[in-house]
Protein backbone atom coordinates (compact mmCIF):
# COMPACT_ATOMS: atom_id res chain seq x y z
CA UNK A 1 -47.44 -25.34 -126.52
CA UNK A 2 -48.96 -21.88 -126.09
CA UNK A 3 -47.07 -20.19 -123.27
CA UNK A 4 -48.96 -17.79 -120.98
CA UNK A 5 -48.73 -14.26 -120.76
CA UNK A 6 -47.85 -14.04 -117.56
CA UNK A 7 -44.83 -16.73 -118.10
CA UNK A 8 -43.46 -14.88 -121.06
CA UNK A 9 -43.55 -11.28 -118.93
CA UNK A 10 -41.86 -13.15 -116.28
CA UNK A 11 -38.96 -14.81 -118.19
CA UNK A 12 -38.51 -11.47 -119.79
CA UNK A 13 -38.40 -9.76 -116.35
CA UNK A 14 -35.45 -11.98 -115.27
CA UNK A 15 -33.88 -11.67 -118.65
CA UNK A 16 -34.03 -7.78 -117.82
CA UNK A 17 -32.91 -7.87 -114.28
CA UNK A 18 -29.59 -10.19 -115.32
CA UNK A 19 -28.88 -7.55 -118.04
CA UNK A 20 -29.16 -4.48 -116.04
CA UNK A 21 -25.99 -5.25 -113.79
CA UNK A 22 -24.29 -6.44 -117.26
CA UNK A 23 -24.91 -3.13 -118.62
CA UNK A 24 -23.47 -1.37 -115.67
CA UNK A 25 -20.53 -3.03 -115.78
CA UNK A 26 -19.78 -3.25 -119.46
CA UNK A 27 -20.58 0.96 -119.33
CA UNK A 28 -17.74 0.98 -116.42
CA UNK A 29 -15.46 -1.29 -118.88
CA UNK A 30 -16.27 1.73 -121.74
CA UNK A 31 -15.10 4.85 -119.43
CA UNK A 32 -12.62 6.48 -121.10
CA UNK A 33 -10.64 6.80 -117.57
CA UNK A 34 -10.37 2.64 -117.63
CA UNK A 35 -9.25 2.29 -121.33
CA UNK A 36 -6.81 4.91 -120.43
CA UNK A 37 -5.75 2.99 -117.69
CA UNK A 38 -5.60 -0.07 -119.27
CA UNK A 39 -3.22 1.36 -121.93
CA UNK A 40 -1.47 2.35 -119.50
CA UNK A 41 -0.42 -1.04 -118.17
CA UNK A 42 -0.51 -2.86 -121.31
CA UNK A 43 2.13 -0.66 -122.33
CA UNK A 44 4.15 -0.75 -119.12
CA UNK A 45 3.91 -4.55 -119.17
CA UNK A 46 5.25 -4.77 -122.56
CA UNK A 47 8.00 -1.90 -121.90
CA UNK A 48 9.07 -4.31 -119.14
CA UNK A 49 8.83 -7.23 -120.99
CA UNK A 50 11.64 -5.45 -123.51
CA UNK A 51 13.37 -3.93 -120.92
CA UNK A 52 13.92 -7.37 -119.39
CA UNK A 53 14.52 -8.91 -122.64
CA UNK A 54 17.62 -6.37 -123.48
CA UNK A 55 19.20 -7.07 -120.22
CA UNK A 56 18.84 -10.90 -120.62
CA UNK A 57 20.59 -9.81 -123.72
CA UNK A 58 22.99 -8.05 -122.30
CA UNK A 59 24.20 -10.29 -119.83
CA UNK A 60 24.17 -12.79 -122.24
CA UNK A 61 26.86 -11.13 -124.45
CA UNK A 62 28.81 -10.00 -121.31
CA UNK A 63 29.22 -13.65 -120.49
CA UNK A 64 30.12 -14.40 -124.05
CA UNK A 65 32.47 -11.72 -124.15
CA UNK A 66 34.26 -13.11 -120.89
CA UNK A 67 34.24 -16.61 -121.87
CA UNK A 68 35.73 -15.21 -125.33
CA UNK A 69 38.54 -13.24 -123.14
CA UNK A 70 39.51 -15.93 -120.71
CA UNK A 71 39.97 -18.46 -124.13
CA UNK A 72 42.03 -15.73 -124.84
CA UNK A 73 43.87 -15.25 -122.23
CA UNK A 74 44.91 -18.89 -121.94
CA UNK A 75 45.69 -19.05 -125.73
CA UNK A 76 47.96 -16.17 -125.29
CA UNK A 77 49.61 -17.92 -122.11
CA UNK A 78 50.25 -21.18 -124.02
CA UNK A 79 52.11 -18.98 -126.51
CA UNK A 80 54.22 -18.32 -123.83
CA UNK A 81 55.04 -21.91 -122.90
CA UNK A 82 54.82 -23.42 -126.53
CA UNK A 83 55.98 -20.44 -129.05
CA UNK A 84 53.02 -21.08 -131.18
CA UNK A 85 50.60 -18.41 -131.98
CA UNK A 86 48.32 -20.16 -134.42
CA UNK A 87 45.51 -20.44 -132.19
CA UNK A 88 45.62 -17.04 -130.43
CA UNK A 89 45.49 -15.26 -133.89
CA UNK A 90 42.89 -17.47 -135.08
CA UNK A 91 40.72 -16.73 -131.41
CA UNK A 92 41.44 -12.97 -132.22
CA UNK A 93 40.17 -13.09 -135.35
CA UNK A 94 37.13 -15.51 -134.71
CA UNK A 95 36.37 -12.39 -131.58
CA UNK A 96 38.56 -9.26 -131.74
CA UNK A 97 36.31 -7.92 -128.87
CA UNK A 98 38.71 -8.70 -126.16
CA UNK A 99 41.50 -7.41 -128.09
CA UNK A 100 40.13 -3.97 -128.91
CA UNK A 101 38.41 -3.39 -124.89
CA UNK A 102 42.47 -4.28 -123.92
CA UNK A 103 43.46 -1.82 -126.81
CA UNK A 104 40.99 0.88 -124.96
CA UNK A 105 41.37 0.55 -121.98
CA UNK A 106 45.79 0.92 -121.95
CA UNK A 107 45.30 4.19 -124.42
CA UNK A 108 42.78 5.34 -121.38
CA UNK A 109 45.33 4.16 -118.85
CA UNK A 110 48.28 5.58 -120.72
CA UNK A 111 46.32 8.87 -121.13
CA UNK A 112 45.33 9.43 -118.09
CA UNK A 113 48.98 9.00 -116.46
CA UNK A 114 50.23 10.88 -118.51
CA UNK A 115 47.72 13.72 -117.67
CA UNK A 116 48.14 13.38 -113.84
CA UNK A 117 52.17 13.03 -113.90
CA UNK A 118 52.07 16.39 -116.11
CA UNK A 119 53.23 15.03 -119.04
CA UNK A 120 52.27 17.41 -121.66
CA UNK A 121 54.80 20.38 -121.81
CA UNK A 122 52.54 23.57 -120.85
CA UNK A 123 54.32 26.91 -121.81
């Protein structure tokens, strides 16, 4: 089972010629300019990834909060019809969200009529 010389060199020759290009390339993998820019867009994937995440998020609540408002909205309309305002107060208090943007946004309206008819006294 004693291998020759010359078979041994030659097995070690192509062991060295398929590591040379290996070494080349795991040297370009090392740079410091390709770990940078690998950084670089593992961090902007994962920024996106978040980014993408919060508006999923986002839009998620905005539906909730409209789905929450229209409930409302016909609760408050069945008062109307029916004199009962059991289940309006209890959707208010189950989701006061709609409530308090309503709240906001007539104190903005109010305010800002107010400000354009000249309704503060200015002497």
């Amino acid at each position: 089972m004693s291998e020759t010389p010359e078979r041994i060199e030659r097995e070690m020759f192509e062991i060295r010629a398929g590591m040379a290009p290996d070494m080349t390339d795991l040297r370009r993998h090392v740079e410091p300019q390709v770990i940078a820019e690998q950084v670089k867009q593992t961090v902007r994937q994962r920024l996106q990834a978040a980014v993408n995440r919060v508006k999923a998020n986002l839009k998620a609540k905005q539906q909730e909060l409209l789905d929450s408002a229209k409930r409302q909205v016909n609760l408050a309309r069945k008062v109307g019809e029916n004199g009962d305002t059991a289940p309006l107060t209890d959707a208010v208090r189950s989701d006061p969200r709609p409530l308090i943007l309503l709240a906001v946004a007539l104190a903005v309206t109010l305010l800002t009529v107010r400000k354009v008819a000249g309704g503060g006294s200015q002497e």
